[in-house]
PDB file of N, CA and C in Angstrom:
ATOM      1  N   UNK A   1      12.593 -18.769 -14.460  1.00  0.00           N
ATOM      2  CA  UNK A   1      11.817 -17.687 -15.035  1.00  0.00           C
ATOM      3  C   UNK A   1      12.642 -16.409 -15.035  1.00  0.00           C
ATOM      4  N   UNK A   2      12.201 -15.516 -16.352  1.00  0.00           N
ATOM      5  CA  UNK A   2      13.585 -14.265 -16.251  1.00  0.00           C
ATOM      6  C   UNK A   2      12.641 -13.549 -15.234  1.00  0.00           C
ATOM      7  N   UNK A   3      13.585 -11.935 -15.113  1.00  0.00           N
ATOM      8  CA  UNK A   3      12.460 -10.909 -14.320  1.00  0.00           C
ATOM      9  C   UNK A   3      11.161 -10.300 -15.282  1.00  0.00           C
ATOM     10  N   UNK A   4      11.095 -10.389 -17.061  1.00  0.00           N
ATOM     11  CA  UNK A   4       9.841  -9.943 -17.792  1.00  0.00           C
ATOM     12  C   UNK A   4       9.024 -11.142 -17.512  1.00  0.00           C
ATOM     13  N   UNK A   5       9.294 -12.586 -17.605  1.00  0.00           N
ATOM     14  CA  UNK A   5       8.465 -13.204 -17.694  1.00  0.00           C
ATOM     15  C   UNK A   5       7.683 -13.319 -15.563  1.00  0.00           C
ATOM     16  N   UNK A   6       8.223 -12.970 -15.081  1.00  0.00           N
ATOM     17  CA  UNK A   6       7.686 -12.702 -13.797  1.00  0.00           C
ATOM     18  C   UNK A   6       7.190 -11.627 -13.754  1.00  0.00           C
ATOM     19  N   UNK A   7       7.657 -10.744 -14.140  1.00  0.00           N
ATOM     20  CA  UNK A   7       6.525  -9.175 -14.377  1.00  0.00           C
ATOM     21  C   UNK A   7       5.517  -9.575 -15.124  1.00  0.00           C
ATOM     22  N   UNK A   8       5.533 -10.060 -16.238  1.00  0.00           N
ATOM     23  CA  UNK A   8       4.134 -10.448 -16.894  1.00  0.00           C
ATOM     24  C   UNK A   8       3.188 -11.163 -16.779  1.00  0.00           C
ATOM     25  N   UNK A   9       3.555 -12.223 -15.704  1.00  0.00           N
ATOM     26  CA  UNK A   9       3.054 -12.931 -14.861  1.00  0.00           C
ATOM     27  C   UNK A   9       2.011 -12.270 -13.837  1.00  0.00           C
ATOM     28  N   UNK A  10       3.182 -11.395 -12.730  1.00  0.00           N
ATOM     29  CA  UNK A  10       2.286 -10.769 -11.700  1.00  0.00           C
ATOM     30  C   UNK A  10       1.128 -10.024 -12.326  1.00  0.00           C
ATOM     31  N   UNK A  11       1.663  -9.222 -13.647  1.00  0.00           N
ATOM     32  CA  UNK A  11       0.626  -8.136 -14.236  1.00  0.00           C
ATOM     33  C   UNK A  11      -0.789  -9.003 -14.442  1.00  0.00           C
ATOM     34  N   UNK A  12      -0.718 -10.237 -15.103  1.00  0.00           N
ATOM     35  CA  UNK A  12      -1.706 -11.163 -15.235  1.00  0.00           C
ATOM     36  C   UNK A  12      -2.748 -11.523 -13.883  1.00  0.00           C
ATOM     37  N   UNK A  13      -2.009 -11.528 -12.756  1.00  0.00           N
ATOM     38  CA  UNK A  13      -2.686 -12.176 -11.728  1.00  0.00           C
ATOM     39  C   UNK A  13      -3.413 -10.806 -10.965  1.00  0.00           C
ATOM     40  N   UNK A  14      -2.789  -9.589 -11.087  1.00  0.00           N
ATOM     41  CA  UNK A  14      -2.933  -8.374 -10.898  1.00  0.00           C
ATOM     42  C   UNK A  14      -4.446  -8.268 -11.560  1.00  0.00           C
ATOM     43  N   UNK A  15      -3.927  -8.166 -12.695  1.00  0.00           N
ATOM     44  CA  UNK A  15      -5.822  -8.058 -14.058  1.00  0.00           C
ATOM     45  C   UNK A  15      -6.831  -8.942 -13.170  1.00  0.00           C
ATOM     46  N   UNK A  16      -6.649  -9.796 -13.138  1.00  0.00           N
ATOM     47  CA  UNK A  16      -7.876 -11.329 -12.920  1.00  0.00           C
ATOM     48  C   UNK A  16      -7.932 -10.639 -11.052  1.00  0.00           C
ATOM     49  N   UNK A  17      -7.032 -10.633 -10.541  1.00  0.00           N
ATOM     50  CA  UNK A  17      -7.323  -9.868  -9.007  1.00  0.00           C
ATOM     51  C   UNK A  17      -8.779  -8.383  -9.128  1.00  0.00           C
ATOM     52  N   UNK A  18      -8.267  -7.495  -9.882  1.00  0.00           N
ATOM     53  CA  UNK A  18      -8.722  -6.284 -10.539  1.00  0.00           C
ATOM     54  C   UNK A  18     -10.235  -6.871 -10.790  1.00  0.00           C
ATOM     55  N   UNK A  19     -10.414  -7.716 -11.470  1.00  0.00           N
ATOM     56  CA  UNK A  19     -11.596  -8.012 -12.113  1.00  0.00           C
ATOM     57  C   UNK A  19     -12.237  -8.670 -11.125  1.00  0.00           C
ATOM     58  N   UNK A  20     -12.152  -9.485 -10.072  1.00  0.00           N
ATOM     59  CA  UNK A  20     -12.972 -10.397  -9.157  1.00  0.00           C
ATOM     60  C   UNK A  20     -13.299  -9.286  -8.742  1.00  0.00           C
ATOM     61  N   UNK A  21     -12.778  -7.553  -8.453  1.00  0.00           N
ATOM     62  CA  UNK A  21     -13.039  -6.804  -7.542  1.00  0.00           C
ATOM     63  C   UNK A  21     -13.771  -6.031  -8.034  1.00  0.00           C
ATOM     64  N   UNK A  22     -14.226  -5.920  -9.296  1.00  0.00           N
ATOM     65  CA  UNK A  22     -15.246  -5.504  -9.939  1.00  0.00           C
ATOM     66  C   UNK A  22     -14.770  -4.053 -10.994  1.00  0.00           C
ATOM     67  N   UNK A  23     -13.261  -4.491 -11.422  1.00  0.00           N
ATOM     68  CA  UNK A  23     -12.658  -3.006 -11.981  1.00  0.00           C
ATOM     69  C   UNK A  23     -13.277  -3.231 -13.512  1.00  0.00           C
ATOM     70  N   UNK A  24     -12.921  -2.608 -14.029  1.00  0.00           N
ATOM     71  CA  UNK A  24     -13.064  -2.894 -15.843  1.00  0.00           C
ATOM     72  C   UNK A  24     -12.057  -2.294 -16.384  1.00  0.00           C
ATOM     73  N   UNK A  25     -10.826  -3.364 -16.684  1.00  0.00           N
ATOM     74  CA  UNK A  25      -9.797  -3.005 -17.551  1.00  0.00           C
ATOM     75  C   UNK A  25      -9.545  -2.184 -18.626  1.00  0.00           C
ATOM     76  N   UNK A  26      -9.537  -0.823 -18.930  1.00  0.00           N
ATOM     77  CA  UNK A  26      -9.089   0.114 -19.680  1.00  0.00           C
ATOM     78  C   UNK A  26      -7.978  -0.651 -20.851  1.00  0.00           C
ATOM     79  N   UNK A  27      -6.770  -0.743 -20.198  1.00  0.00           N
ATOM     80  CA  UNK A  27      -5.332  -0.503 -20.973  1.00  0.00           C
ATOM     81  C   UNK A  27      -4.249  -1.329 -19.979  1.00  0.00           C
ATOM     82  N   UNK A  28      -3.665  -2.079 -21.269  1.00  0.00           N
ATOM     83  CA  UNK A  28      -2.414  -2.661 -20.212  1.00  0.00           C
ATOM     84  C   UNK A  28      -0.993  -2.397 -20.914  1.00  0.00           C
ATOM     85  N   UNK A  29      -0.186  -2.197 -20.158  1.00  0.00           N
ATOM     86  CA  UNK A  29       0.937  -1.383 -20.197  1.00  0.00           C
ATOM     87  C   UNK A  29       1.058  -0.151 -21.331  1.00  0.00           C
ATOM     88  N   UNK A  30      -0.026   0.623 -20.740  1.00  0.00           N
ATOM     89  CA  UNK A  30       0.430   1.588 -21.542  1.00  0.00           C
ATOM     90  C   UNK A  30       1.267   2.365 -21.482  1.00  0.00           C
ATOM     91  N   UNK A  31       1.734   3.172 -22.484  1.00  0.00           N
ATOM     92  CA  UNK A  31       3.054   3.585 -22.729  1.00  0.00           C
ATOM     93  C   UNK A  31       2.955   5.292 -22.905  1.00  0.00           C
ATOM     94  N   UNK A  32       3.973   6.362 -22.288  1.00  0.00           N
ATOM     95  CA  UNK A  32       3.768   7.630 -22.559  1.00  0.00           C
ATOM     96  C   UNK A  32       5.173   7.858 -23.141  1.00  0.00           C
ATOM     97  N   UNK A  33       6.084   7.363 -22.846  1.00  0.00           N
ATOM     98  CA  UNK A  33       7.445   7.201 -23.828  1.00  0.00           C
ATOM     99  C   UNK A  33       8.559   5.943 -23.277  1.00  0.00           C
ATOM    100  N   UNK A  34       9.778   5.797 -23.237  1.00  0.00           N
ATOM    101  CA  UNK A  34      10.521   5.110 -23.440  1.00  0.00           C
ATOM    102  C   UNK A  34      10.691   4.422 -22.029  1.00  0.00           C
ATOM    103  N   UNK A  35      10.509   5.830 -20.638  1.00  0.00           N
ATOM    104  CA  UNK A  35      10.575   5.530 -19.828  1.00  0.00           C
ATOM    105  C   UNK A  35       9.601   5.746 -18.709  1.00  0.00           C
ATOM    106  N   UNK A  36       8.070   5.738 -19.235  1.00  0.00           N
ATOM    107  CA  UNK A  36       7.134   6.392 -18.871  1.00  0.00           C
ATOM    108  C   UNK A  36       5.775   5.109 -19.379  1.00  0.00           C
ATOM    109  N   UNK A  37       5.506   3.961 -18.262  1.00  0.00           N
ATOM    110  CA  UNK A  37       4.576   3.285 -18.569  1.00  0.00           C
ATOM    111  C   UNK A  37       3.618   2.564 -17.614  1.00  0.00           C
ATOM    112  N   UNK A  38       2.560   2.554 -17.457  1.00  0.00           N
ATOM    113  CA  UNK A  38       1.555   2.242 -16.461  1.00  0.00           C
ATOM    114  C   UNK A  38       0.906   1.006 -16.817  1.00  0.00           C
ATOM    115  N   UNK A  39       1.566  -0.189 -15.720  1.00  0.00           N
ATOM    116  CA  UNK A  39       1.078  -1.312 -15.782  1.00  0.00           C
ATOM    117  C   UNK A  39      -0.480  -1.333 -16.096  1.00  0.00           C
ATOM    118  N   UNK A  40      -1.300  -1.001 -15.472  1.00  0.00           N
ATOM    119  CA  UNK A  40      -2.885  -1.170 -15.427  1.00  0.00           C
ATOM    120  C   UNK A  40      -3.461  -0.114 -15.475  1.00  0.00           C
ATOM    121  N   UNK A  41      -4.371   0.501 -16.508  1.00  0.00           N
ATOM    122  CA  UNK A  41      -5.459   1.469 -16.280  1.00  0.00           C
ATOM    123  C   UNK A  41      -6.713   0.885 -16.366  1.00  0.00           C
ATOM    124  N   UNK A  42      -7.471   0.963 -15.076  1.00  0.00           N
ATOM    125  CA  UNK A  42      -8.569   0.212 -14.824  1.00  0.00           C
ATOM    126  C   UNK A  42      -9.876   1.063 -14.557  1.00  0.00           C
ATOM    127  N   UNK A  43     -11.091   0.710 -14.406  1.00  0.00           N
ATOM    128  CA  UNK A  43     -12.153   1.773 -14.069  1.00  0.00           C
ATOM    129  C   UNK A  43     -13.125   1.070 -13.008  1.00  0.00           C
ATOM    130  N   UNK A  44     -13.434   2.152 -11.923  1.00  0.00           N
ATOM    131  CA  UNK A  44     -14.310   1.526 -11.038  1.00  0.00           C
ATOM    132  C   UNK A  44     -15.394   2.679 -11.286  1.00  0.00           C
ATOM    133  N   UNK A  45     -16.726   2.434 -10.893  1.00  0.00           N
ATOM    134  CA  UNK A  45     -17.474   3.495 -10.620  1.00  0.00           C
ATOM    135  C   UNK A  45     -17.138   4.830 -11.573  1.00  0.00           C
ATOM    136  N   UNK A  46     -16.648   5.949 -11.070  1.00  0.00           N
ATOM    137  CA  UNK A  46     -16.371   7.135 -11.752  1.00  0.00           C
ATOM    138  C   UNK A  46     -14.877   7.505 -11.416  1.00  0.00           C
ATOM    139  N   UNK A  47     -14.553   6.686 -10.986  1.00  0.00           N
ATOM    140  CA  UNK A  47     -12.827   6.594 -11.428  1.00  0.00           C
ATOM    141  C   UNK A  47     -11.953   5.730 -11.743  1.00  0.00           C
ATOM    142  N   UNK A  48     -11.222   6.595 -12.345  1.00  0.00           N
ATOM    143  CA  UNK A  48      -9.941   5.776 -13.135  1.00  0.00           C
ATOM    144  C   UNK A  48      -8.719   5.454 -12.556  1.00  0.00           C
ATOM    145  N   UNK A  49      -8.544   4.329 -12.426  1.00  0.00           N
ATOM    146  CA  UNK A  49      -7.529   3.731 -11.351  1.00  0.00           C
ATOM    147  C   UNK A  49      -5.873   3.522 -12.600  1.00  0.00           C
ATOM    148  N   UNK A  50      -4.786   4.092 -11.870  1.00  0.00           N
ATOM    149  CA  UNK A  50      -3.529   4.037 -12.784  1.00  0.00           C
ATOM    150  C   UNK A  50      -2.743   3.021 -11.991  1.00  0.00           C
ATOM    151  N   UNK A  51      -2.532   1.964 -11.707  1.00  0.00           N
ATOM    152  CA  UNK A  51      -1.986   0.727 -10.989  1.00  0.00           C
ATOM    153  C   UNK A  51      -0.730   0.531 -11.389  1.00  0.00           C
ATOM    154  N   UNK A  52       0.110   0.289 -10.484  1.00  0.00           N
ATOM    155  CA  UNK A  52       1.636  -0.095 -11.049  1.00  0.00           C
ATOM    156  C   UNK A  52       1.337  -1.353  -9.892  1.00  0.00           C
ATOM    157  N   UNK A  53       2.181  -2.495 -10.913  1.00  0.00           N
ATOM    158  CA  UNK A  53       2.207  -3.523 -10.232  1.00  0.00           C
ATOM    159  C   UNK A  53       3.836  -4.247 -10.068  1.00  0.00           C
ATOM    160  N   UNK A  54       4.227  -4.698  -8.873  1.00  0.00           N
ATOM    161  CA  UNK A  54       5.018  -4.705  -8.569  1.00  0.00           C
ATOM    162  C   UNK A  54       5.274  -6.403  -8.420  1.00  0.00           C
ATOM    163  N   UNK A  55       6.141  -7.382  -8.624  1.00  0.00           N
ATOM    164  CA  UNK A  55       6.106  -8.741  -8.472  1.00  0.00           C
ATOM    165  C   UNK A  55       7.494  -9.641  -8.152  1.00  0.00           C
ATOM    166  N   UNK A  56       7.766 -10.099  -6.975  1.00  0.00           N
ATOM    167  CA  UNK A  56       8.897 -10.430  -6.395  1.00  0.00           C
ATOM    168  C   UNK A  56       8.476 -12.129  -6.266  1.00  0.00           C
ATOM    169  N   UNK A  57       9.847 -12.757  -6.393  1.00  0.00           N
ATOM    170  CA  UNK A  57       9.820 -13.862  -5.833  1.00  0.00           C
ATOM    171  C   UNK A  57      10.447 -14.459  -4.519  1.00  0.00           C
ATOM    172  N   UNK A  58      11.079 -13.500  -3.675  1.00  0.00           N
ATOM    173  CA  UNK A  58      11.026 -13.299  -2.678  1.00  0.00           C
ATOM    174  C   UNK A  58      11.386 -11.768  -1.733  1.00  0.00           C
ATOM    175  N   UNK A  59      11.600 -11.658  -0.602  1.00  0.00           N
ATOM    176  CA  UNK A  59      11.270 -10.512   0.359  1.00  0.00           C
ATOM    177  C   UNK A  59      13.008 -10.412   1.162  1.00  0.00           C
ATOM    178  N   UNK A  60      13.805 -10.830   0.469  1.00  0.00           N
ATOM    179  CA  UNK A  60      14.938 -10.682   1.416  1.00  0.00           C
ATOM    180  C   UNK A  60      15.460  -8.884   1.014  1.00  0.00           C
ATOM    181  N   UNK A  61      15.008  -8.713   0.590  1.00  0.00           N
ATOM    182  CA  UNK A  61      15.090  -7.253   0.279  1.00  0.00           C
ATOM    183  C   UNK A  61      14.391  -6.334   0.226  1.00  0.00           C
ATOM    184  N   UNK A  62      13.115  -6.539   1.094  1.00  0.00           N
ATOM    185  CA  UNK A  62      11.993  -5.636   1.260  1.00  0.00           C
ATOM    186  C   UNK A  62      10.937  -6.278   0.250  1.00  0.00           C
ATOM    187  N   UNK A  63       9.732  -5.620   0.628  1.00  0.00           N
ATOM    188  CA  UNK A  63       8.373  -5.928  -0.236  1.00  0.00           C
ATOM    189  C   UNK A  63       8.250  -5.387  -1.329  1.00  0.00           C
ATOM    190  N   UNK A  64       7.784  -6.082  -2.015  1.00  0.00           N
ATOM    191  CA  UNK A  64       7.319  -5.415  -3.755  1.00  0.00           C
ATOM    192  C   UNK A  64       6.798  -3.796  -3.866  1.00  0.00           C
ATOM    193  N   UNK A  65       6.088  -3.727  -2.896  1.00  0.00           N
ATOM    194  CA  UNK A  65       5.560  -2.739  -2.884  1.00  0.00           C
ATOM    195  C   UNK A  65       7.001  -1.228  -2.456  1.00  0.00           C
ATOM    196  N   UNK A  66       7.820  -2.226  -1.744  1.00  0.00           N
ATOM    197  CA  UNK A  66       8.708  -0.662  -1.869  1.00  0.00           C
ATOM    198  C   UNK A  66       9.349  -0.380  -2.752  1.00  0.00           C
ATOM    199  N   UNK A  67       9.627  -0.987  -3.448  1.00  0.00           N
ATOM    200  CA  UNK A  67      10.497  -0.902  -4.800  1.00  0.00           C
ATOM    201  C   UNK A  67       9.771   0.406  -5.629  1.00  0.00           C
ATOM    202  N   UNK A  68       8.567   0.788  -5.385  1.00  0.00           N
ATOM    203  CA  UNK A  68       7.964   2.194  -6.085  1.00  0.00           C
ATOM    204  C   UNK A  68       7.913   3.359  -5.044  1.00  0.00           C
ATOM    205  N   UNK A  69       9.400   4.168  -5.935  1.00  0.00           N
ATOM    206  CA  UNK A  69      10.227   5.459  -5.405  1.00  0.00           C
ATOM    207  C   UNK A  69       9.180   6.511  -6.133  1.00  0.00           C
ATOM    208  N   UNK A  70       9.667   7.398  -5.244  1.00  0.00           N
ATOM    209  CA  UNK A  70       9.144   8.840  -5.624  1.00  0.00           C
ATOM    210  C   UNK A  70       9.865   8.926  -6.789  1.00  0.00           C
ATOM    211  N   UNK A  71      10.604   8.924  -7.863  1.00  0.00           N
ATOM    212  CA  UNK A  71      10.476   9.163  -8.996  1.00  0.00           C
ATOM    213  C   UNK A  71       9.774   8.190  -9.645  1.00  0.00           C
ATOM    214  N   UNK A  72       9.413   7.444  -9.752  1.00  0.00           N
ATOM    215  CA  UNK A  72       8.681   6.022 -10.512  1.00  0.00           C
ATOM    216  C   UNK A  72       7.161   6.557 -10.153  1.00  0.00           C
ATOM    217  N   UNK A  73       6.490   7.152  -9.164  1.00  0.00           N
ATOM    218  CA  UNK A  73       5.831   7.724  -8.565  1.00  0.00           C
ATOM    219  C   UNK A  73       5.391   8.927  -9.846  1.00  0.00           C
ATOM    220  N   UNK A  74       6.338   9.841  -9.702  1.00  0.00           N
ATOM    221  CA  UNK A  74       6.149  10.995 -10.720  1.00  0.00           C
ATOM    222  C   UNK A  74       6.191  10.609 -12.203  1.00  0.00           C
ATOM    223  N   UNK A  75       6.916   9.481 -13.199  1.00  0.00           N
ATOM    224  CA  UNK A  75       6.616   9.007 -14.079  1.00  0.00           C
ATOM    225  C   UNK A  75       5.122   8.143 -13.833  1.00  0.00           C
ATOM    226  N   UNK A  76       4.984   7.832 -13.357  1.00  0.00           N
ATOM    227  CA  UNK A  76       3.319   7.406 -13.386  1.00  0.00           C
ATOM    228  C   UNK A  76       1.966   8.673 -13.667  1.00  0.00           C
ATOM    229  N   UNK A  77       2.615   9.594 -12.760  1.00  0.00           N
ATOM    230  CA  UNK A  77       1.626  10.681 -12.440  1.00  0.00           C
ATOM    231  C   UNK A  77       1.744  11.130 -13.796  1.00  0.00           C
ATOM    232  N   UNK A  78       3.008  11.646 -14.560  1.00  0.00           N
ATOM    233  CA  UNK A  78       2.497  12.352 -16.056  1.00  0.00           C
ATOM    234  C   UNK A  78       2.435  11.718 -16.857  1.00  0.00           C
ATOM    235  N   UNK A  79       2.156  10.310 -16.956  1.00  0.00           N
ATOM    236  CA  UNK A  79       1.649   9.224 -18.066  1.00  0.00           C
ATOM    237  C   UNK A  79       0.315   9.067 -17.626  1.00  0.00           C
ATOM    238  N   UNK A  80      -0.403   9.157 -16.479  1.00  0.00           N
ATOM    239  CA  UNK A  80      -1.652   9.411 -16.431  1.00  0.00           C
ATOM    240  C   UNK A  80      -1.889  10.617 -16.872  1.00  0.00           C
ATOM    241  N   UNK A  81      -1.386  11.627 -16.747  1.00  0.00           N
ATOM    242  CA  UNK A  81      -1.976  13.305 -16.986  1.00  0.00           C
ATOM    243  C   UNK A  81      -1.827  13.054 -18.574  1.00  0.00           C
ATOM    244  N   UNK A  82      -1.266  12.327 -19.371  1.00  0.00           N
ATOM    245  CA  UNK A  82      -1.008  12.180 -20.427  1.00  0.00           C
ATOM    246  C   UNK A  82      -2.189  11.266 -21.106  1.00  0.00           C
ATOM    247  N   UNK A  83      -2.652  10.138 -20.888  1.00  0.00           N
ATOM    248  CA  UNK A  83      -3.773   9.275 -20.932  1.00  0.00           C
ATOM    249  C   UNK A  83      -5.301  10.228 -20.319  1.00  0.00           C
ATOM    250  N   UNK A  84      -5.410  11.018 -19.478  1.00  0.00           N
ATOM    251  CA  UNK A  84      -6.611  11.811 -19.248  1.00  0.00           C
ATOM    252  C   UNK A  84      -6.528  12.592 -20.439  1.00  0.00           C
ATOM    253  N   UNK A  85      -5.475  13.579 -20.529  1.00  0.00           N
ATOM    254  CA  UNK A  85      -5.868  14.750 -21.808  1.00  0.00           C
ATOM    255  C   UNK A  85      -5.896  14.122 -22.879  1.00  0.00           C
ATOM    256  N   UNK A  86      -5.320  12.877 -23.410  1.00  0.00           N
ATOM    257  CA  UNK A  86      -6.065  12.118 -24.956  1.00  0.00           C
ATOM    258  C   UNK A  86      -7.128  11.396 -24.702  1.00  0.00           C
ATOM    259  N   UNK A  87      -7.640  11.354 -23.806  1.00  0.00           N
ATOM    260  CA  UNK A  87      -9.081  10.218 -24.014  1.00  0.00           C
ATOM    261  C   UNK A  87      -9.925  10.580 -24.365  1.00  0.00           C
ATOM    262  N   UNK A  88     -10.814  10.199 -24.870  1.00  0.00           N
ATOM    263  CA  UNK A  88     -12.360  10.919 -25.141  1.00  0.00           C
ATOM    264  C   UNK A  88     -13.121  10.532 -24.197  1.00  0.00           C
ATOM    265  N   UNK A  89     -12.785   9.976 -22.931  1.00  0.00           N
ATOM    266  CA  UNK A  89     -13.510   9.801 -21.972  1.00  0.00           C
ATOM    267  C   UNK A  89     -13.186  10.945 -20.922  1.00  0.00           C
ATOM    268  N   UNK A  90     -14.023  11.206 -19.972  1.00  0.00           N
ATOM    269  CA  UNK A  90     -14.046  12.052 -18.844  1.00  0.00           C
ATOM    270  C   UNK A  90     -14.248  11.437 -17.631  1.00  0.00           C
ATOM    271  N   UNK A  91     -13.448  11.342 -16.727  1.00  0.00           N
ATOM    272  CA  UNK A  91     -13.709  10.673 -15.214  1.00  0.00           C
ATOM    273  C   UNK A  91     -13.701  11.886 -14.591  1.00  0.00           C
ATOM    274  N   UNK A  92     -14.548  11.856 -13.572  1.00  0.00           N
ATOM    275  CA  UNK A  92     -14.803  12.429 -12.285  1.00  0.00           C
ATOM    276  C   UNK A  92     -13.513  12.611 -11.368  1.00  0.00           C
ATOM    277  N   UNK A  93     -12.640  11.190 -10.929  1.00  0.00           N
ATOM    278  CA  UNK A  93     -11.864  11.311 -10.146  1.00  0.00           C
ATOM    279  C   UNK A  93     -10.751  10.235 -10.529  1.00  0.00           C
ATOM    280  N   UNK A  94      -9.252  10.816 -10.433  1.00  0.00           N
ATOM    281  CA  UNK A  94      -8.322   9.696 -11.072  1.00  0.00           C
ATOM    282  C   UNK A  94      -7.528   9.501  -9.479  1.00  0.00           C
ATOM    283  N   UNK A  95      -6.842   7.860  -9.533  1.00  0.00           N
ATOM    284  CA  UNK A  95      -5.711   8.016  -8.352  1.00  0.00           C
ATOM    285  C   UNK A  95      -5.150   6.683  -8.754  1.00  0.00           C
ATOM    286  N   UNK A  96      -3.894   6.702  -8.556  1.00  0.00           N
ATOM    287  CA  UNK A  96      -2.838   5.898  -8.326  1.00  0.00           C
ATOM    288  C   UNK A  96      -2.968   5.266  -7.705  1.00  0.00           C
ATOM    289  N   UNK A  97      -2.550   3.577  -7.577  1.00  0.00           N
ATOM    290  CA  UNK A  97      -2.868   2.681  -6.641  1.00  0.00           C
ATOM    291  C   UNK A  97      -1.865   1.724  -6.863  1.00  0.00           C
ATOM    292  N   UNK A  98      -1.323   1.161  -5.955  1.00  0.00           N
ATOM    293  CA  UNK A  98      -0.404  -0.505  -6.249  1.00  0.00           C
ATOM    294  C   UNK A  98      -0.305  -2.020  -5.768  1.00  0.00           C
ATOM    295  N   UNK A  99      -0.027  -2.526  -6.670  1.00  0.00           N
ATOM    296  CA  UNK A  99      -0.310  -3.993  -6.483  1.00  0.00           C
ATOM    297  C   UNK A  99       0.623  -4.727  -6.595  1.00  0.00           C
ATOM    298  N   UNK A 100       1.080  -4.995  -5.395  1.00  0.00           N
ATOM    299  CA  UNK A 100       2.230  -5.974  -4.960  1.00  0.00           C
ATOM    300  C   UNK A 100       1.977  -7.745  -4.930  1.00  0.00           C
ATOM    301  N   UNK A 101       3.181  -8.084  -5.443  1.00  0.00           N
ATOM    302  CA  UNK A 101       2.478  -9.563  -5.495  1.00  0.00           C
ATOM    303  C   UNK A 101       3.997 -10.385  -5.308  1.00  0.00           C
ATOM    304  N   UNK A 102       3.447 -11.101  -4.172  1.00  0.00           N
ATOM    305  CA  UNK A 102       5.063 -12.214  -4.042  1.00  0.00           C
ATOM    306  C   UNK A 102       4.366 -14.117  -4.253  1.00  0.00           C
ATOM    307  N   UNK A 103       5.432 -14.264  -4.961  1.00  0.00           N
ATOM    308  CA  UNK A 103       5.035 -16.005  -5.712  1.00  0.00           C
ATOM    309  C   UNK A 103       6.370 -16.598  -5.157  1.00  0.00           C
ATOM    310  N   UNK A 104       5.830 -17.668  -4.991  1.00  0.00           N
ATOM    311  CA  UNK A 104       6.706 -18.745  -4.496  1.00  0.00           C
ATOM    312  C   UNK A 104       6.784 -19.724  -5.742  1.00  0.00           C
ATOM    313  N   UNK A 105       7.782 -19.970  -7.156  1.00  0.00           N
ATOM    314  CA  UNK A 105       7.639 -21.092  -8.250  1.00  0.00           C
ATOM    315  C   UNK A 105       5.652 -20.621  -8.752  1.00  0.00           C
ATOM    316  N   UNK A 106       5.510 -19.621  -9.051  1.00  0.00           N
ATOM    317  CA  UNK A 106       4.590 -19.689 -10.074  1.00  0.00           C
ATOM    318  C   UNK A 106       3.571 -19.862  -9.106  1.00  0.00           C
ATOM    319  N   UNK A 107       3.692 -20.175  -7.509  1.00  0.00           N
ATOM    320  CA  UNK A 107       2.628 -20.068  -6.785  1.00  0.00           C
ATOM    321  C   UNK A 107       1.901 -18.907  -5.989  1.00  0.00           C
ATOM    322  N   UNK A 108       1.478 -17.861  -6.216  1.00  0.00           N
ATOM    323  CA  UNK A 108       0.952 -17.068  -5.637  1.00  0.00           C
ATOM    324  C   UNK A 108       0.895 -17.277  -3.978  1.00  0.00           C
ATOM    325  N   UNK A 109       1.329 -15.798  -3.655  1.00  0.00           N
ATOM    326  CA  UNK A 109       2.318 -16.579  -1.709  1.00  0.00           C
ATOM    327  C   UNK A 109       0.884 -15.141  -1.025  1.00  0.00           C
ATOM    328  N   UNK A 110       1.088 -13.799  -1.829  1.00  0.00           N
ATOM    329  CA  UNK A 110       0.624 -13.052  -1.032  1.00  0.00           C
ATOM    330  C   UNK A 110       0.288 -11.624  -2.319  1.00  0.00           C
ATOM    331  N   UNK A 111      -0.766 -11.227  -2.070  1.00  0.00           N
ATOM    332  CA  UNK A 111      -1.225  -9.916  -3.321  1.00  0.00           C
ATOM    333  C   UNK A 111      -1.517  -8.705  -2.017  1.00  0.00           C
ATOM    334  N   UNK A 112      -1.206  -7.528  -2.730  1.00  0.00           N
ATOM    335  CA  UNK A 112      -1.559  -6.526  -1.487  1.00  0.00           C
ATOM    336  C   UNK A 112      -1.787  -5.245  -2.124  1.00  0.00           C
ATOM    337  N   UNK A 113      -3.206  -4.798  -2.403  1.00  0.00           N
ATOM    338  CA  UNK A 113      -3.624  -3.378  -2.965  1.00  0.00           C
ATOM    339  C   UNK A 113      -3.999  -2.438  -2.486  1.00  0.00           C
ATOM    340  N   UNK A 114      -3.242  -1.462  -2.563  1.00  0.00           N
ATOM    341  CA  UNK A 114      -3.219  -0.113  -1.867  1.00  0.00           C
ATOM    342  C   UNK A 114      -3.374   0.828  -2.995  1.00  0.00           C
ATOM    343  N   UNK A 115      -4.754   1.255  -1.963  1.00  0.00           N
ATOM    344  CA  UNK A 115      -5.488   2.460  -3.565  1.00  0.00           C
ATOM    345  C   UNK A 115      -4.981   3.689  -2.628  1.00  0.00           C
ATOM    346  N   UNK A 116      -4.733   4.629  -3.844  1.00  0.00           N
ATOM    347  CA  UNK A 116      -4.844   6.093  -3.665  1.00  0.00           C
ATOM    348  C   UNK A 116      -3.719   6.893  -3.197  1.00  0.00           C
ATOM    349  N   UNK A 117      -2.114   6.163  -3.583  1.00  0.00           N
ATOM    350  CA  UNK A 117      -0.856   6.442  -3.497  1.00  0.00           C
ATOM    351  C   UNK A 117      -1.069   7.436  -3.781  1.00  0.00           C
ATOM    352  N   UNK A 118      -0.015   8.659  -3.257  1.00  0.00           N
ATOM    353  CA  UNK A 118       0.642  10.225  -3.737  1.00  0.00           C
ATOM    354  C   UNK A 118       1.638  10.299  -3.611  1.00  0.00           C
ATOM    355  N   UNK A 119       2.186  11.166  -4.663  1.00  0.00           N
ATOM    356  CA  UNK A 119       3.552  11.418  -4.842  1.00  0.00           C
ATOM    357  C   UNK A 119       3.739  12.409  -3.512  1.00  0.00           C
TER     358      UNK A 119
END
C-alpha cells in the first residue's frame, strides 16, 4: 500500500469512528489552498469539530499523533477560520481535534481521539 492509499484509508476508518460517536460529517478534505487542508469537518451538538487525521503502519518512530507540529497546527487553524467566515452556517463553538490511527496490513491495531488541540 503507498502512503495516499493509507491516508485514505485511515481518513475512512476515522469518518465511520466519527459517526458511531454520533458526529455528522460536514466536509472531507477540505481544501483552503495548496498547502492548507483539513482532513474532517464534522458537527457535534453546537460545535464544529476540524479533525486532522493521522495514520501509521507502524510506531518505530513515534505515534501518529506526533507527527502534528505546531506549524501543521497553524495551517489547520486558518483553513478553519477560512471555512467559518464562508459558511452560511453559524456554530456556537469551533475546536481542533485528532485522530490517530495505527493498522497492522489493513488491520486496525489502535484509534486514539483527542478533542480540543491548541496551537
Amino acid at each position: 500500500m503507498t502512503n495516499k492509499t493509507i491516508g485514505k484509508y485511515g481518513e475512512d476508518l476515522a469518518k465511520d469512528f466519527l459517526i458511531k460517536n454520533n458526529f455528522e460529517i460536514l466536509e472531507m478534505n477540505y481544501r483552503y489552498s495548496k498547502i492548507a487542508e483539513i482532513d474532517i469537518i464534522a458537527k457535534k451538538g453546537d460545535t464544529v469539530h476540524f479533525i486532522e487525521v493521522k495514520t501509521r503502519t507502524q510506531t518505530f518512530f513515534g505515534s501518529p499523533l506526533e507527527a502534528i507540529n505546531q506549524n501543521k497546527l497553524k495551517q489547520i487553524y486558518s483553513c478553519a477560520k477560512y471555512y467559518l467566515q464562508n459558511s452560511k452556517k453559524h456554530y456556537k463553538k469551533m475546536q481542533i481535534d485528532a485522530i490517530g490511527i495505527v493498522l497492522n496490513k489493513k488491520e486496525l491495531v489502535k484509534i486514539d481521539f483527542i478533542e480540543d488541540i491548541s496551537i
